[in-house]
PDB file of N, CA and C in Angstrom:
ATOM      1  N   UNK A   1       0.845  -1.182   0.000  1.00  0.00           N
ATOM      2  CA  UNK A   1       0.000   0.000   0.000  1.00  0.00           C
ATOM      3  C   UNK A   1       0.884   1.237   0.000  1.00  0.00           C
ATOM      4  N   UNK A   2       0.516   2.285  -0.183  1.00  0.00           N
ATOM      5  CA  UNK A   2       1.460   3.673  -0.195  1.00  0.00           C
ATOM      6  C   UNK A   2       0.546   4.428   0.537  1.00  0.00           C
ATOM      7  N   UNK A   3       1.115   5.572   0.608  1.00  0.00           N
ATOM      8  CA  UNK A   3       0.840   6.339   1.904  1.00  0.00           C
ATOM      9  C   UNK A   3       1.214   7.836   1.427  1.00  0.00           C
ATOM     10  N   UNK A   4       0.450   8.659   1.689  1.00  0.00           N
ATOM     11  CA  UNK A   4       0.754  10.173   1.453  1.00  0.00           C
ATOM     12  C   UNK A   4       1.270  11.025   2.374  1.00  0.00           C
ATOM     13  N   UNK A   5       2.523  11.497   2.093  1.00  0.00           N
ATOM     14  CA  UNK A   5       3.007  12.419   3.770  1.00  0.00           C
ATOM     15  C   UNK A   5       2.654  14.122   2.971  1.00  0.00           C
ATOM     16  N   UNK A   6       2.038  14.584   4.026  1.00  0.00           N
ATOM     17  CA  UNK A   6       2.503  16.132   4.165  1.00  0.00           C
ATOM     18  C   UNK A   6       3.499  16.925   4.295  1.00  0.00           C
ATOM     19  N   UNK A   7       4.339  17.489   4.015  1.00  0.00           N
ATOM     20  CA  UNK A   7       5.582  18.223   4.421  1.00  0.00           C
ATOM     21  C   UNK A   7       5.519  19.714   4.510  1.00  0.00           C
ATOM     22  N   UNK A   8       5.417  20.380   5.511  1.00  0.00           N
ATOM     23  CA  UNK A   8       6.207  19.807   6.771  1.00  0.00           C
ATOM     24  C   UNK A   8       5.805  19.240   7.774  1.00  0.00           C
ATOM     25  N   UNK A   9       5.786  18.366   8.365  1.00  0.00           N
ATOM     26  CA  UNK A   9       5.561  16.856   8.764  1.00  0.00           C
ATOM     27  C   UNK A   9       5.084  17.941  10.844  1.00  0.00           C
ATOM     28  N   UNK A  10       6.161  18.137  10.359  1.00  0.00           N
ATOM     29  CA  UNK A  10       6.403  19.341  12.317  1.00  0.00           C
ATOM     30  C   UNK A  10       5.165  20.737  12.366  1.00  0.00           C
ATOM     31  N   UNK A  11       5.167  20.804  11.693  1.00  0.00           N
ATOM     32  CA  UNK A  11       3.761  22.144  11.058  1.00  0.00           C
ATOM     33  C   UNK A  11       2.263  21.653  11.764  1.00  0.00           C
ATOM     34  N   UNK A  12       1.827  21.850  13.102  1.00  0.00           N
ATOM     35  CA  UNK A  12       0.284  21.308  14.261  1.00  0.00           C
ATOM     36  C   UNK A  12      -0.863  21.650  12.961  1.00  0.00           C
ATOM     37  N   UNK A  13      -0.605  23.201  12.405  1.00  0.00           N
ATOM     38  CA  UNK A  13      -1.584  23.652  11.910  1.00  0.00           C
ATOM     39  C   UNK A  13      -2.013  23.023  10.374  1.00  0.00           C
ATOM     40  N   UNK A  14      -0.819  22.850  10.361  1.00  0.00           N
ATOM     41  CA  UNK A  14      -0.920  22.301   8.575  1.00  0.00           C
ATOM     42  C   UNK A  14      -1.734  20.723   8.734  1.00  0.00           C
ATOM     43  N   UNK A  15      -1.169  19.980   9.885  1.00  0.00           N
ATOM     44  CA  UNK A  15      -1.739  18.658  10.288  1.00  0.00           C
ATOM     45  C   UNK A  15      -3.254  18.393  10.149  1.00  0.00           C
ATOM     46  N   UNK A  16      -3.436  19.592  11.389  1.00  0.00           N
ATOM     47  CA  UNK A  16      -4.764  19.378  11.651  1.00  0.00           C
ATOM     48  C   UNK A  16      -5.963  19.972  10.200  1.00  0.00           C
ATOM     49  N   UNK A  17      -5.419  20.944   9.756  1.00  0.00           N
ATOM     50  CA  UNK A  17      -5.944  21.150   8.386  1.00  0.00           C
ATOM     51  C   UNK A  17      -6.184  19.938   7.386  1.00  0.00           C
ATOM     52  N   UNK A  18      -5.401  19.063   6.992  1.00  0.00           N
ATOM     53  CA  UNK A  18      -5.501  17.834   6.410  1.00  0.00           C
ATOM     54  C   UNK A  18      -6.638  17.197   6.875  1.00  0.00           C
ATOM     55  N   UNK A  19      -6.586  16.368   7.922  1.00  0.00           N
ATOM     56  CA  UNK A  19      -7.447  15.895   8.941  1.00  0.00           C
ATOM     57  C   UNK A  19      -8.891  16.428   8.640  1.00  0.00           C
ATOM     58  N   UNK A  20      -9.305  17.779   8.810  1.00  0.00           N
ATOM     59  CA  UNK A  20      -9.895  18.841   8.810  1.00  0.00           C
ATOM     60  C   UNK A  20     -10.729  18.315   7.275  1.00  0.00           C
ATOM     61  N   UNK A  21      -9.907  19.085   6.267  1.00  0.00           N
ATOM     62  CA  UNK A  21     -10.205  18.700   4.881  1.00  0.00           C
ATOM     63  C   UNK A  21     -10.919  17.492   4.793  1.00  0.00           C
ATOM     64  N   UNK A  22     -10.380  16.124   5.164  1.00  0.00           N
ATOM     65  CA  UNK A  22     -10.668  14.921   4.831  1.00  0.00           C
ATOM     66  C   UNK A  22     -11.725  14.762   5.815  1.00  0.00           C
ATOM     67  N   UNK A  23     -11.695  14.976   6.738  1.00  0.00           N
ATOM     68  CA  UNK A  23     -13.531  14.764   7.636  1.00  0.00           C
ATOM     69  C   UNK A  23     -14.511  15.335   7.088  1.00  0.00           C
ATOM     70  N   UNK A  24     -14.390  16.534   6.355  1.00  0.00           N
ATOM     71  CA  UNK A  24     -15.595  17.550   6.365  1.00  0.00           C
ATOM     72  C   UNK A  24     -16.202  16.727   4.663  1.00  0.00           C
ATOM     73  N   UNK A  25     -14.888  15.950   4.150  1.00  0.00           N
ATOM     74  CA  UNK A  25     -15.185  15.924   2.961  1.00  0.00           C
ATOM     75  C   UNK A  25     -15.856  14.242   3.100  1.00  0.00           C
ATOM     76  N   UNK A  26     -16.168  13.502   4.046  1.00  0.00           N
ATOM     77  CA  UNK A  26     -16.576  11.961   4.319  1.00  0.00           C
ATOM     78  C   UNK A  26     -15.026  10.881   4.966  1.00  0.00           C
ATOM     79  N   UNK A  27     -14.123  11.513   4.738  1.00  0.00           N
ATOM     80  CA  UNK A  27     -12.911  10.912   4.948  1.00  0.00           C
ATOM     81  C   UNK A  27     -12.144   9.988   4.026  1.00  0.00           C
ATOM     82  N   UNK A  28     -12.731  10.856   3.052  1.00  0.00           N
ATOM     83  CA  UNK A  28     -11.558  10.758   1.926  1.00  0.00           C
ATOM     84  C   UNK A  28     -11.420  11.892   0.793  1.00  0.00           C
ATOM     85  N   UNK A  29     -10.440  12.230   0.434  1.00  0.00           N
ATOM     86  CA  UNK A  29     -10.516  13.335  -1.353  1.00  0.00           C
ATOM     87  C   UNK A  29      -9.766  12.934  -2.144  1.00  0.00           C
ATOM     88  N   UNK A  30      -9.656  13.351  -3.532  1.00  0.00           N
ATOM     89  CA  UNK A  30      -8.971  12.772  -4.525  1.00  0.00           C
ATOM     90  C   UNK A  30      -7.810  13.860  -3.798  1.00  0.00           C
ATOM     91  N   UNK A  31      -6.472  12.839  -4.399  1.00  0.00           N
ATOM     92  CA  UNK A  31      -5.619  13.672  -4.127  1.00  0.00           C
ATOM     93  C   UNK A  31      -5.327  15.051  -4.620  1.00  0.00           C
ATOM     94  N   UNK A  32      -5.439  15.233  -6.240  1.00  0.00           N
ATOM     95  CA  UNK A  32      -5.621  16.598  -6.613  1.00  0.00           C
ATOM     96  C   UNK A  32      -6.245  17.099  -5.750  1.00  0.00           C
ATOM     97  N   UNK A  33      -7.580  17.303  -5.312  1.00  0.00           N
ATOM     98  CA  UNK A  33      -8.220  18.110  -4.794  1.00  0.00           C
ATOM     99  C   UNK A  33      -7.390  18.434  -3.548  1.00  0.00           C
ATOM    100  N   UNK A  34      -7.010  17.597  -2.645  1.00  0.00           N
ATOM    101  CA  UNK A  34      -6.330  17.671  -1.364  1.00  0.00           C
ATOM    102  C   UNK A  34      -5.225  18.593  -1.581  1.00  0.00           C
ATOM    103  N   UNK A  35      -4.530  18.391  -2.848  1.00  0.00           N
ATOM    104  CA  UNK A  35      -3.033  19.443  -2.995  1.00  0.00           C
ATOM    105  C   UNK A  35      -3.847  20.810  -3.437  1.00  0.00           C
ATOM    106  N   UNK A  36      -4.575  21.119  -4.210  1.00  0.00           N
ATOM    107  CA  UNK A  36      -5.291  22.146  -4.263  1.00  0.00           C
ATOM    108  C   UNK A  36      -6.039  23.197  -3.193  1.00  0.00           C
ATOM    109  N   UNK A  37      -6.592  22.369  -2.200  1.00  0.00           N
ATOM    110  CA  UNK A  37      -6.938  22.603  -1.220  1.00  0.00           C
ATOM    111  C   UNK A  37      -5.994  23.334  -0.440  1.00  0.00           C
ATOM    112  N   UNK A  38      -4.903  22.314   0.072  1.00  0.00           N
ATOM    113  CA  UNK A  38      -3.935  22.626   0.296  1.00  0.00           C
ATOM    114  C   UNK A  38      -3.153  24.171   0.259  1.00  0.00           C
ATOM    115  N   UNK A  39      -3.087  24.060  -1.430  1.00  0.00           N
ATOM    116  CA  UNK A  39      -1.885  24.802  -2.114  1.00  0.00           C
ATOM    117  C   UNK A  39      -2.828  26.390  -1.830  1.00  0.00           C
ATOM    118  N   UNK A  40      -4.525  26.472  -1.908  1.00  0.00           N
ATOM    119  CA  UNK A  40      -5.123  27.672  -1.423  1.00  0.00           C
ATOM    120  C   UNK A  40      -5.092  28.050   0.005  1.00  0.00           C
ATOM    121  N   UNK A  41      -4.882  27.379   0.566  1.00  0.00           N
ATOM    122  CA  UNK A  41      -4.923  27.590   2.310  1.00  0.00           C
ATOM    123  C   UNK A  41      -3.834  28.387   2.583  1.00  0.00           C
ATOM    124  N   UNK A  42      -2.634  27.665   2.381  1.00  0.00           N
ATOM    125  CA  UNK A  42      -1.054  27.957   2.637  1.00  0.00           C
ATOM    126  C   UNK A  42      -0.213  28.919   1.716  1.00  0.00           C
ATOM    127  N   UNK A  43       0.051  29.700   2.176  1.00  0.00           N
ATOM    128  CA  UNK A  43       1.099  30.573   1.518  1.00  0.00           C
ATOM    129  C   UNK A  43       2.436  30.076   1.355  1.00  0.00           C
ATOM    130  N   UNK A  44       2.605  29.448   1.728  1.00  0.00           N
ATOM    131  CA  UNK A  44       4.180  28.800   1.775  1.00  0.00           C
ATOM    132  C   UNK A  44       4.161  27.221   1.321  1.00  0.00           C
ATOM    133  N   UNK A  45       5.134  26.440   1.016  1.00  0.00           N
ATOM    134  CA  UNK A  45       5.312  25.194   0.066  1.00  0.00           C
ATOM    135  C   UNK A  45       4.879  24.359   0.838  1.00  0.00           C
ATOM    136  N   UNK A  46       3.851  23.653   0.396  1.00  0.00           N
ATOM    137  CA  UNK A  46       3.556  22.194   1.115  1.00  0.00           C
ATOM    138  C   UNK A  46       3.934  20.843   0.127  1.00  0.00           C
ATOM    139  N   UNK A  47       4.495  20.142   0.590  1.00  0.00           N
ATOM    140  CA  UNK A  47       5.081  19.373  -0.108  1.00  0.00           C
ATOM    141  C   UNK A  47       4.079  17.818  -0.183  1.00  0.00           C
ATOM    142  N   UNK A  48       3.931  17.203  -0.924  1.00  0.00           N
ATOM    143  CA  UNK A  48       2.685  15.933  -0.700  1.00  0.00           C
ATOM    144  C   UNK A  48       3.921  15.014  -1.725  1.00  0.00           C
ATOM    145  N   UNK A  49       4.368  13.921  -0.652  1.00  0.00           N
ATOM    146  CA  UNK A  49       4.824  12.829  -0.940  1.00  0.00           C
ATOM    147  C   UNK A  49       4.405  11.818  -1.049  1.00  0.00           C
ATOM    148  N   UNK A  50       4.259  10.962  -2.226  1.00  0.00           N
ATOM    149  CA  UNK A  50       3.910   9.590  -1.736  1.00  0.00           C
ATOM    150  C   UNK A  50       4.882   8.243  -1.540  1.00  0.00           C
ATOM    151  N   UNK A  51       4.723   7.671  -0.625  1.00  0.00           N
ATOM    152  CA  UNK A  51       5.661   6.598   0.413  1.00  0.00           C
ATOM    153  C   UNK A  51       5.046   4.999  -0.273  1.00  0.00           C
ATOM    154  N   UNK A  52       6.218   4.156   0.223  1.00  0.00           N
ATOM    155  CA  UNK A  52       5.822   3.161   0.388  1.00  0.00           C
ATOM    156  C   UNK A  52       5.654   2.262   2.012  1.00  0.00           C
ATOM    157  N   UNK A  53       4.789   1.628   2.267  1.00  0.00           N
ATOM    158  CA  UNK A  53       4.673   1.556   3.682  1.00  0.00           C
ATOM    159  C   UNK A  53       5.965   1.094   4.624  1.00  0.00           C
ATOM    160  N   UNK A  54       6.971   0.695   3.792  1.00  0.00           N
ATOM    161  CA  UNK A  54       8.019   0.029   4.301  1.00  0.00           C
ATOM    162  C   UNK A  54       8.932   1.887   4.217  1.00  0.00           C
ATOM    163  N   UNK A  55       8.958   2.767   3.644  1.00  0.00           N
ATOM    164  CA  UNK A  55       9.251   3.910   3.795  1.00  0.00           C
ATOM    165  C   UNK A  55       8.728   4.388   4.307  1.00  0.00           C
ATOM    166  N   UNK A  56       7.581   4.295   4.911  1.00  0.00           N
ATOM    167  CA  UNK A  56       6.829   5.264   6.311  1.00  0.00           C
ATOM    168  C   UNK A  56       7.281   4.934   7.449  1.00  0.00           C
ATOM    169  N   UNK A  57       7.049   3.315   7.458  1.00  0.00           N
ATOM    170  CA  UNK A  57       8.004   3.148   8.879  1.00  0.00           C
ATOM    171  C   UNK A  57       9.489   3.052   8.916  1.00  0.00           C
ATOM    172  N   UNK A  58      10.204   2.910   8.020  1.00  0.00           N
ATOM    173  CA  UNK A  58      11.434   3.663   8.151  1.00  0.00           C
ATOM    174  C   UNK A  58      12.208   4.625   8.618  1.00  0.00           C
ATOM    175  N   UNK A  59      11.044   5.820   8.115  1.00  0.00           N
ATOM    176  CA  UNK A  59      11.437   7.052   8.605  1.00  0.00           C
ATOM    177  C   UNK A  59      10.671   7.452   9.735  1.00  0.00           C
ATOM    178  N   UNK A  60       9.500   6.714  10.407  1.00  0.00           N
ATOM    179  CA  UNK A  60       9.096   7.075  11.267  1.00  0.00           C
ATOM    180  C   UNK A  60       7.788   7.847  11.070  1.00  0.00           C
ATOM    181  N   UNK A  61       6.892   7.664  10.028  1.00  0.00           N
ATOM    182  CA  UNK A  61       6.178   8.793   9.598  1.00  0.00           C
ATOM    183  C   UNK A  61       4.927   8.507   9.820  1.00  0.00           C
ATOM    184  N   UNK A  62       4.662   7.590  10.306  1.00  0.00           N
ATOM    185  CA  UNK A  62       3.716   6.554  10.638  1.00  0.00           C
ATOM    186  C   UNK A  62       2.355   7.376  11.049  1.00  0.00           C
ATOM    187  N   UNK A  63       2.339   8.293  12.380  1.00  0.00           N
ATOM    188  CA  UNK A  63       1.443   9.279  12.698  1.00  0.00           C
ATOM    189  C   UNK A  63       0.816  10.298  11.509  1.00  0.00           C
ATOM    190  N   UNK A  64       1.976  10.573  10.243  1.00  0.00           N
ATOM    191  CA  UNK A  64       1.454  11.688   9.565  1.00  0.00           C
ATOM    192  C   UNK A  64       1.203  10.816   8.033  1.00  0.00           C
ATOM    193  N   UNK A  65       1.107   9.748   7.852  1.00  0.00           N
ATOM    194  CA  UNK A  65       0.787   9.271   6.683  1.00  0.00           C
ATOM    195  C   UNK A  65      -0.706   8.930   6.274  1.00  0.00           C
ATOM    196  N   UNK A  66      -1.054   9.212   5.291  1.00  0.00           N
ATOM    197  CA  UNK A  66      -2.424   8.646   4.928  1.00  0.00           C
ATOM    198  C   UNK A  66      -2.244   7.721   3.712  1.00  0.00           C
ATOM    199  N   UNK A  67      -3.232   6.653   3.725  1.00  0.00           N
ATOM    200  CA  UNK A  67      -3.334   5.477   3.109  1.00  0.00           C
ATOM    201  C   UNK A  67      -4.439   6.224   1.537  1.00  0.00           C
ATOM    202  N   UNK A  68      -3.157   5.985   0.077  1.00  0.00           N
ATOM    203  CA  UNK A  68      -3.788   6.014  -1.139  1.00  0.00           C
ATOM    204  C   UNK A  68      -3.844   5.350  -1.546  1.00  0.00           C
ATOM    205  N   UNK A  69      -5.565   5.130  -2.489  1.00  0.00           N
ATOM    206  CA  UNK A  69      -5.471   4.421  -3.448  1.00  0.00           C
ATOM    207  C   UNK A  69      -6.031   4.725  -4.263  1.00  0.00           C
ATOM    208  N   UNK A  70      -5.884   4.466  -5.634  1.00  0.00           N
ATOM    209  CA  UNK A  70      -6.129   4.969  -6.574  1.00  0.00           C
ATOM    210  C   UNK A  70      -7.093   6.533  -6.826  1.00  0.00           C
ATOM    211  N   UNK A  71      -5.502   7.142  -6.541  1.00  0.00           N
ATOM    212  CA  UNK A  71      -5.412   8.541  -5.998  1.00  0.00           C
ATOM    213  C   UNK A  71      -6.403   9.153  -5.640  1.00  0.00           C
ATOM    214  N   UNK A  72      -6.746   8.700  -4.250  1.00  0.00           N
ATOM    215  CA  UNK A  72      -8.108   8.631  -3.182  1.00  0.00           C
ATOM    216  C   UNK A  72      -7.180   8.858  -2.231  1.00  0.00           C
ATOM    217  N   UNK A  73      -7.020   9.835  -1.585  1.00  0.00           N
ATOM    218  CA  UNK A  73      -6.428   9.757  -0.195  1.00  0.00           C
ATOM    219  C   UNK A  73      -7.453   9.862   1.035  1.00  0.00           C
ATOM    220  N   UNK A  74      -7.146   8.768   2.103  1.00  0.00           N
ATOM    221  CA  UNK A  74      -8.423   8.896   3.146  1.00  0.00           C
ATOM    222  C   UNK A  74      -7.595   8.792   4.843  1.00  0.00           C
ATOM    223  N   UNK A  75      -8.600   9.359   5.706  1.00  0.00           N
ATOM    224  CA  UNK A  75      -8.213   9.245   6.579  1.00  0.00           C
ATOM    225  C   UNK A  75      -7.438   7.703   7.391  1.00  0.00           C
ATOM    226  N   UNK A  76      -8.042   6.632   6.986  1.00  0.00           N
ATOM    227  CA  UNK A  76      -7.643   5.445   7.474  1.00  0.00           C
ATOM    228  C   UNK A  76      -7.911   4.434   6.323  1.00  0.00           C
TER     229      UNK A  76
END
């Protein structure tokens, strides 16, 4: 499975915005929409990576990753 990180990963507000987005929307959005969303909120670079699950827990990213699929990103 792959996994979508936010960057910057350390950013409370940017977090909870995601979160935010994806509840209000049923708990899931296409990913375009999510970087769009995104990219209007924030004045500054948000970065949207996608991982492989063996690269999430690698780096530890585990708390800030969301599960895609067929570029559907959802809360769980």
């Amino acid at each position: 499975m792959e996994y979508v990180v936010i960057f910057p990963t350390d950013d409370d507000k940017l977090q909870r915005t995601v979160k935010q987005f994806l509840s209000q929307a049923g708990g899931s959005l296409p990913l375009e929409e999510l970087k769009t969303k995104l990219t209007l909120q924030f004045r500054y670079t948000v970065e949207i990576t996608i991982l492989s699950e063996e690269e999430v827990q690698s780096q530890g990213l585990t708390a800030e990753a969301y599960p895609v699929r067929e570029g559907v990103v959802s809360l769980n």
